[in-house]
Protein backbone atom coordinates (compact mmCIF):
# COMPACT_ATOMS: atom_id res chain seq x y z
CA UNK A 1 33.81 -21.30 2.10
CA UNK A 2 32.08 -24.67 3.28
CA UNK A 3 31.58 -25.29 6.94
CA UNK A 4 33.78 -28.52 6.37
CA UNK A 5 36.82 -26.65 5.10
CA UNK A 6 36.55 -23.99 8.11
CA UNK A 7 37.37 -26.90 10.61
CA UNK A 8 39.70 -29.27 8.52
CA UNK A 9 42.04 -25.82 8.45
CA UNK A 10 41.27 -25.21 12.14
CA UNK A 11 42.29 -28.55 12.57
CA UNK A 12 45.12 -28.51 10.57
CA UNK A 13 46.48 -25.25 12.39
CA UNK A 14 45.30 -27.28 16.16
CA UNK A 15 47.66 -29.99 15.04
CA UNK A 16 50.52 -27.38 13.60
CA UNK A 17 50.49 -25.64 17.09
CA UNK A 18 50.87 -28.92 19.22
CA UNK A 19 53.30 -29.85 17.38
CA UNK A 20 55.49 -26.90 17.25
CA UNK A 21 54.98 -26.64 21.15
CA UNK A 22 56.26 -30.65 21.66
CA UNK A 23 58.95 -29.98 19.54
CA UNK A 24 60.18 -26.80 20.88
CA UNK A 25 60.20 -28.71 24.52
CA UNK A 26 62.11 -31.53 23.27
CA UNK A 27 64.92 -28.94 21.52
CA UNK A 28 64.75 -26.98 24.70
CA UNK A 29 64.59 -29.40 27.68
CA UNK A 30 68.07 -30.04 29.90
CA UNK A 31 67.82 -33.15 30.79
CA UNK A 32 69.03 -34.12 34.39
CA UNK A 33 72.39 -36.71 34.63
CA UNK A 34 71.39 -39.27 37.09
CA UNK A 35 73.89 -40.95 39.32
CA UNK A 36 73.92 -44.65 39.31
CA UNK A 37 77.24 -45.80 41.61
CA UNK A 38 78.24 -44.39 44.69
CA UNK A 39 81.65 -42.08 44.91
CA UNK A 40 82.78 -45.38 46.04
CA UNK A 41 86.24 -46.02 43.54
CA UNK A 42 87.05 -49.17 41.63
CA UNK A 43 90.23 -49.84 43.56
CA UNK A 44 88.50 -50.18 47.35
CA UNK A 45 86.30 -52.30 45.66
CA UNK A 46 88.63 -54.88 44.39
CA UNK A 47 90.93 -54.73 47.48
CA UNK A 48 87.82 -55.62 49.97
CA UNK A 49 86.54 -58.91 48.97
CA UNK A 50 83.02 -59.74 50.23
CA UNK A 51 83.17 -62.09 53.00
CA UNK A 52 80.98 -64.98 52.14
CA UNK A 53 79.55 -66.08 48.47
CA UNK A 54 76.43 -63.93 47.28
CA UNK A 55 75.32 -66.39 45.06
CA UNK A 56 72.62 -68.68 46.43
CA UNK A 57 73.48 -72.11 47.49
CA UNK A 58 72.73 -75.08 44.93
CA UNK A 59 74.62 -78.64 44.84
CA UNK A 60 77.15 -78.27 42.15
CA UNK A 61 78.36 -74.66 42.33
CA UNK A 62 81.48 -73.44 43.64
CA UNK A 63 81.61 -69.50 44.89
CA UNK A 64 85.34 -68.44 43.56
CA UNK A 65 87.27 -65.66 46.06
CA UNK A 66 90.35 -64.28 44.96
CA UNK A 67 92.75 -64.21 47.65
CA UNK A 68 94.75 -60.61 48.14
């Protein structure tokens, strides 16, 4: 057996082995949930109004508040 073929197979089998390990830690990983709002509900949300407009102040535009 040539040199050459000796690594192209070691190689080969390198490659294999990283590749079966990535694999088998994508198959196997849990991933966590993250939490992106705050236990905060809907409901006190829309019944508490913010008390001036957020949006920046520019000539034309009107900030809209719902009255409850």
């Amino acid at each position: 057996m040539k040199f050459e073929t000796l690594i192209l197979r070691g190689l080969f089998v390198a490659c294999m082995l990283v590749c079966g390990l990535i694999l088998a830690a994508m198959v196997t990983s849990k991933p966590t949930l993250a939490q992106l709002a705050d236990t905060t509900s809907i409901t006190s949300l829309l019944t508490s109004p913010p008390s001036s407009c957020a949006l920046p102040v520019i000539d034309d535009m009107i900030c809209v508040r719902a009255s409850i």
